[in-house]
Protein backbone atom coordinates (compact mmCIF):
# COMPACT_ATOMS: atom_id res chain seq x y z
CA UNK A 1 -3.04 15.99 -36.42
CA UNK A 2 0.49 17.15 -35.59
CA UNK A 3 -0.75 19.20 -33.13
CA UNK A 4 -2.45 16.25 -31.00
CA UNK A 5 0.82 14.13 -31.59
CA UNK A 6 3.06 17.44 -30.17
CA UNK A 7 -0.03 17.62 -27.08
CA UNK A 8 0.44 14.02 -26.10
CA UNK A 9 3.94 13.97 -26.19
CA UNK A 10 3.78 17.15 -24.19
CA UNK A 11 1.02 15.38 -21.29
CA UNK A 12 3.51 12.02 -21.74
CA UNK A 13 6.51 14.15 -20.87
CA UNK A 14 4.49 15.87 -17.87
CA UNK A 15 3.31 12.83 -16.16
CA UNK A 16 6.54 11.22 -16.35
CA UNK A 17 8.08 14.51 -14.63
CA UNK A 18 5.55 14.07 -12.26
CA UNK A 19 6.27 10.49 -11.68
CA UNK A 20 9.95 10.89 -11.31
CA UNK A 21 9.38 13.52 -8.63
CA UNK A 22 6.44 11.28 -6.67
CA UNK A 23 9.32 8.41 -6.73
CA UNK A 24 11.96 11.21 -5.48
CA UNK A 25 9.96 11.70 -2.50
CA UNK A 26 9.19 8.28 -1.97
CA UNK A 27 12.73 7.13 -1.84
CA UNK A 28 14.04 10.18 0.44
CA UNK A 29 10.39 9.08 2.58
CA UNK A 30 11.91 5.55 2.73
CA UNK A 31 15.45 6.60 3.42
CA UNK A 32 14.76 8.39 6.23
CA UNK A 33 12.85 5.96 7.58
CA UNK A 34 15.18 3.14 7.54
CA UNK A 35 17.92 5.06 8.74
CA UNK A 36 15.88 6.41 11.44
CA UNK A 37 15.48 2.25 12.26
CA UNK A 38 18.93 1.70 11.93
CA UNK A 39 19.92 4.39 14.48
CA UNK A 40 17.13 3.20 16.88
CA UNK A 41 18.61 -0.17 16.54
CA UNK A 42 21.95 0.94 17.22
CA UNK A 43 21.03 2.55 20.24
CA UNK A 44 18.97 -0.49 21.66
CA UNK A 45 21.88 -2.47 20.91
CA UNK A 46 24.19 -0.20 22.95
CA UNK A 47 21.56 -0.19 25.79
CA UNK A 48 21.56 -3.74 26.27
CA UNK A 49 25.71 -4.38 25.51
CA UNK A 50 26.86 -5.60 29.14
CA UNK A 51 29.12 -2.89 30.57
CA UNK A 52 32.50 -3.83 32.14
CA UNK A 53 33.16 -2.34 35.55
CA UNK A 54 36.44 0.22 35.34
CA UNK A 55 38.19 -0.68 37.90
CA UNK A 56 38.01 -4.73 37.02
CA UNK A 57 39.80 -4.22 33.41
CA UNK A 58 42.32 -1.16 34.98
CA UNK A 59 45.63 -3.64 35.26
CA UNK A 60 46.83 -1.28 38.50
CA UNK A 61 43.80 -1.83 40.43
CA UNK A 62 44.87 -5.72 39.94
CA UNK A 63 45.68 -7.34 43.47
CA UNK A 64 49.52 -8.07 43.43
């Protein structure tokens, strides 16, 4: 009898490794992912920012 107690504690203690390192990977999967979004975001963002001309904001190129 003990030694089917000591066997399912051993194949509870296994799947919950296995579990923990399933959810591991899942959560670095989903990381990446969203940061990957964020930095495409970022980037469309800075795509479609309206750009200043230089000379317009120099104050020496100002007409006196």
């Amino acid at each position: 009898m003990a030694a089917i107690t000591f066997n399912a504690a051993h194949r509870k203690e296994q799947a919950r490794k296995q579990l923990d390192a399933a959810l591991a990977a899942y959560r670095e999967m989903l990381d990446r992912f969203v940061s990957n979004q964020m930095r495409q975001a970022a980037a469309e963002a800075e795509l479609a920012r309206p750009r200043k001309a230089a000379d317009a904001t120099s104050p020496s190129k100002a007409p006196s």
